[in-house]
C-alpha atoms as a PDB file:
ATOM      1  CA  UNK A   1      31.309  -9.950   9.753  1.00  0.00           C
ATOM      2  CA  UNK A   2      29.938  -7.666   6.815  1.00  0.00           C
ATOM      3  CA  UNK A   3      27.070  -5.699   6.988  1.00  0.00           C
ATOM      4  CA  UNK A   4      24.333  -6.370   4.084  1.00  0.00           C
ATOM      5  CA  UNK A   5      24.116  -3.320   1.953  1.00  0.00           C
ATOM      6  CA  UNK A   6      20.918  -2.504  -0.206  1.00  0.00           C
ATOM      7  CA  UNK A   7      21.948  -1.917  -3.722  1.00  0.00           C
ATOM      8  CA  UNK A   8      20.185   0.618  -4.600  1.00  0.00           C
ATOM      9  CA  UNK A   9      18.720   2.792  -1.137  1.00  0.00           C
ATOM     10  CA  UNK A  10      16.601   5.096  -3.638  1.00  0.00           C
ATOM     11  CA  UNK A  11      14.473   2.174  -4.701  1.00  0.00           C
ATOM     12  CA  UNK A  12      14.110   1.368  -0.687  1.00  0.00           C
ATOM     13  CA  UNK A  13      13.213   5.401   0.273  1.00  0.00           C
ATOM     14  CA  UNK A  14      10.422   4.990  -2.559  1.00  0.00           C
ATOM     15  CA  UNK A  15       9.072   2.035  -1.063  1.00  0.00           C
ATOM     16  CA  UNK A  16       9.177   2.848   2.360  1.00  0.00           C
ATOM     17  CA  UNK A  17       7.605   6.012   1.179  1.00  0.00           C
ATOM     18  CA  UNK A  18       5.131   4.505  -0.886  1.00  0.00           C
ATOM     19  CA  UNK A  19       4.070   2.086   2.403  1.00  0.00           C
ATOM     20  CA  UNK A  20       3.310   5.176   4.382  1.00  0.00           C
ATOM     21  CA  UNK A  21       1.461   6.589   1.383  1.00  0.00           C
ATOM     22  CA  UNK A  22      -0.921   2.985   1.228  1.00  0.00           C
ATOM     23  CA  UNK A  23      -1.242   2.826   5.006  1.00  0.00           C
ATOM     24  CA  UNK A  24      -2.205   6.643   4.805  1.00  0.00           C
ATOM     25  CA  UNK A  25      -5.015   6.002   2.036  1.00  0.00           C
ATOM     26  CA  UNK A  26      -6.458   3.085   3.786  1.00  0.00           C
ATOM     27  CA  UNK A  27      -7.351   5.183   7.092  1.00  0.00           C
ATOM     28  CA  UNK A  28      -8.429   7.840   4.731  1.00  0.00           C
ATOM     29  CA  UNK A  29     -10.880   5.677   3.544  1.00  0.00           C
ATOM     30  CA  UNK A  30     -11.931   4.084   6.471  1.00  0.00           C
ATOM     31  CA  UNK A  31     -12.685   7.556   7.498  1.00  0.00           C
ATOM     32  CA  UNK A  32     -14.172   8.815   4.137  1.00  0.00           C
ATOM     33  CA  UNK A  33     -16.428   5.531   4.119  1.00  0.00           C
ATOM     34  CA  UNK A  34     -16.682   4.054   7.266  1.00  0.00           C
ATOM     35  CA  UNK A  35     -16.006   6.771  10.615  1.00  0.00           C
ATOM     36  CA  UNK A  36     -17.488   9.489   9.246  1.00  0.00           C
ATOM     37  CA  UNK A  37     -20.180   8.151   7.403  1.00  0.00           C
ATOM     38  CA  UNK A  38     -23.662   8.368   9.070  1.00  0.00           C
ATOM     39  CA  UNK A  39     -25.054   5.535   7.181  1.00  0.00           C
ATOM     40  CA  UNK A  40     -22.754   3.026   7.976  1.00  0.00           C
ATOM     41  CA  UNK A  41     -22.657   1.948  11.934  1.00  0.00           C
ATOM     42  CA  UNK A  42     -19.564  -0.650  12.305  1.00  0.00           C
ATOM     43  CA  UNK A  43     -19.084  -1.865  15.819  1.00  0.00           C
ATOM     44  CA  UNK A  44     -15.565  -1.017  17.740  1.00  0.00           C
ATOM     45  CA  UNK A  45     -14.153  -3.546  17.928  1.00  0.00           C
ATOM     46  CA  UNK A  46     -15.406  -3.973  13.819  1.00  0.00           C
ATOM     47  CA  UNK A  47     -13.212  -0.747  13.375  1.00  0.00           C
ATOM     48  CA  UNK A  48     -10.224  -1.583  15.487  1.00  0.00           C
ATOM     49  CA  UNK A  49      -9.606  -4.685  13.365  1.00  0.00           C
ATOM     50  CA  UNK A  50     -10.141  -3.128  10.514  1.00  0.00           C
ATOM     51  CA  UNK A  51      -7.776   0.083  11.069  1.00  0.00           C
ATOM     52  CA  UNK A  52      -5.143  -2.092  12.571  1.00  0.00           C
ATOM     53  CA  UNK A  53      -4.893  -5.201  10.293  1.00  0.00           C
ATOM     54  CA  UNK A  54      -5.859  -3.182   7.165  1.00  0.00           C
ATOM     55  CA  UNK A  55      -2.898  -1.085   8.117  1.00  0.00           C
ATOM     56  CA  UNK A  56      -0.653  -4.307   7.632  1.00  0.00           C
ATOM     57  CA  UNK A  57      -2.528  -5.862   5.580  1.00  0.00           C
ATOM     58  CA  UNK A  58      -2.451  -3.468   2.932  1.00  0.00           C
ATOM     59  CA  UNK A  59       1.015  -2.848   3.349  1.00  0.00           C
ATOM     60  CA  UNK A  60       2.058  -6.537   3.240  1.00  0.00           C
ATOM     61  CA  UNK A  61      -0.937  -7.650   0.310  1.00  0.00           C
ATOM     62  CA  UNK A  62      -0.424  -4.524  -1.805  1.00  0.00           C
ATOM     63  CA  UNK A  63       2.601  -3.018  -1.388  1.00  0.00           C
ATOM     64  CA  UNK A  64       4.901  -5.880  -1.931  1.00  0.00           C
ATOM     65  CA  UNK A  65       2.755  -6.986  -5.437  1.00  0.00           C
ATOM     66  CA  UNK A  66       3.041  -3.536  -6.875  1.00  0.00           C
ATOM     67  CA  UNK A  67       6.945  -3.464  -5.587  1.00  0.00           C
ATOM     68  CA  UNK A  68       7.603  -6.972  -7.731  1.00  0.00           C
ATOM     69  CA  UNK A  69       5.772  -5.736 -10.801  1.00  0.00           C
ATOM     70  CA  UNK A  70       8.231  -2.674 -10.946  1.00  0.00           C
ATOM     71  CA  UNK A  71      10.336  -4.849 -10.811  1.00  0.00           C
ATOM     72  CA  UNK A  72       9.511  -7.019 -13.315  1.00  0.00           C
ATOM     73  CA  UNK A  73       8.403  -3.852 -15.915  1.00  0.00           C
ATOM     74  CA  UNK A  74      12.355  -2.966 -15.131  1.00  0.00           C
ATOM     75  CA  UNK A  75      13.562  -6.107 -15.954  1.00  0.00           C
ATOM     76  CA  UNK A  76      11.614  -7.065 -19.132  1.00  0.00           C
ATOM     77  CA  UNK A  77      12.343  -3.174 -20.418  1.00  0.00           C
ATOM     78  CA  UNK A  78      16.088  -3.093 -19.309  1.00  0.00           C
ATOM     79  CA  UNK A  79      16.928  -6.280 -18.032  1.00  0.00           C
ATOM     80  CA  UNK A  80      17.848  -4.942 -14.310  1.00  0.00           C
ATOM     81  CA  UNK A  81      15.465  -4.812 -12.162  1.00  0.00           C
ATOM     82  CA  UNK A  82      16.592  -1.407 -10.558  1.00  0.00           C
ATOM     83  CA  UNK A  83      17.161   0.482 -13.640  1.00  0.00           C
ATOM     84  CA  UNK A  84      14.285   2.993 -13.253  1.00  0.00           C
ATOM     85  CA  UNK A  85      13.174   4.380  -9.948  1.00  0.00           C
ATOM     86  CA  UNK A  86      10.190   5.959 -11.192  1.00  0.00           C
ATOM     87  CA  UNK A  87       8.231   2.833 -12.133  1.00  0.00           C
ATOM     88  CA  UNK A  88       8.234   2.277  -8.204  1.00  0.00           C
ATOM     89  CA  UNK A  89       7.498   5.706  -7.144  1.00  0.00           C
ATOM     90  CA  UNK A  90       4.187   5.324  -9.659  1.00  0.00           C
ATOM     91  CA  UNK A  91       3.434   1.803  -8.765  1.00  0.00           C
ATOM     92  CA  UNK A  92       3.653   3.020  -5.050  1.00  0.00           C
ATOM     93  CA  UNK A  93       0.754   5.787  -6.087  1.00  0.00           C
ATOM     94  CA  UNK A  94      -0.989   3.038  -7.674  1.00  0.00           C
ATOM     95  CA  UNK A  95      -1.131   0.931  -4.559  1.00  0.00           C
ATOM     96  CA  UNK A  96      -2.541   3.557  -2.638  1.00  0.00           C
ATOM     97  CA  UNK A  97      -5.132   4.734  -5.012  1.00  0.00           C
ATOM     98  CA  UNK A  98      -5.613   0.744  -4.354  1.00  0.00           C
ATOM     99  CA  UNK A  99      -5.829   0.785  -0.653  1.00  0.00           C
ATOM    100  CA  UNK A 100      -8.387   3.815  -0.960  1.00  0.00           C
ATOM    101  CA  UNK A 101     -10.391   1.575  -3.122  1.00  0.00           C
ATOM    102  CA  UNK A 102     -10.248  -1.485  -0.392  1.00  0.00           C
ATOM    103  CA  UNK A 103     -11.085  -0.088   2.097  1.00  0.00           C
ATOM    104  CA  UNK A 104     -14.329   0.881   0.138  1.00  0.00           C
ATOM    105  CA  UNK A 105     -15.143  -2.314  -0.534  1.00  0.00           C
ATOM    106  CA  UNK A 106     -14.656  -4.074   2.855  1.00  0.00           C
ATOM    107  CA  UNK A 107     -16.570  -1.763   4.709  1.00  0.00           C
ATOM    108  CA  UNK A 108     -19.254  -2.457   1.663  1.00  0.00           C
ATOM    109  CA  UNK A 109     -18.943  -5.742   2.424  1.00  0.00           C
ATOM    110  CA  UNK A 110     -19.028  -5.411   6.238  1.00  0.00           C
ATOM    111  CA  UNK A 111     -21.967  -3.427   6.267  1.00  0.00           C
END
């Protein structure tokens, strides 16, 4: 039986790299707006949701958009849709400057 082989494994470090960096902005602003904010007072349980299924959530609802929209920038520019690594690497910074944002808003929201 033969093993599936990524194409290209630099576009797959950048994305697993860029994952880390969305699930690392979202706790940084649950802590920025939510932990260690006096004014706010969200319940444990409130914050255990929130830090574990924003840390999917994000992931899964942000990551994979940005990913696809790399893609497609590569595609209608080059016609492959791995031709330039660095359109993931800044759409992966651009999902976590996302995340950051989110997590602003839901615990606006939640409030």
């Amino acid at each position: 039986m033969k093993k599936l082989q990524d194409p290209n494994p630099l576009i797959e470090n950048i994305n697993t790299s860029s994952s880390k960096g969305i699930i690392f902005a979202w706790f940084l602003g649950l802590a920025v707006f939510s932990w260690f904010n006096s004014s706010v007072s969200l319940g444990l349980v409130t914050n255990i949701i929130l830090a574990v299924g924003g840390m999917f959530g994000t992931s899964i609802f942000l990551g994979i958009p940005c990913a696809m929209i790399a893609s497609q920038i590569n595609k209608s520019t080059t016609g492959n849709r791995e031709s330039n690594p660095q359109i993931f690497n800044a759409m992966g910074s651009v999902a976590a400057l996302l995340s950051f944002g989110v997590a602003y808003l839901i615990v606006q929201f939640l409030r």
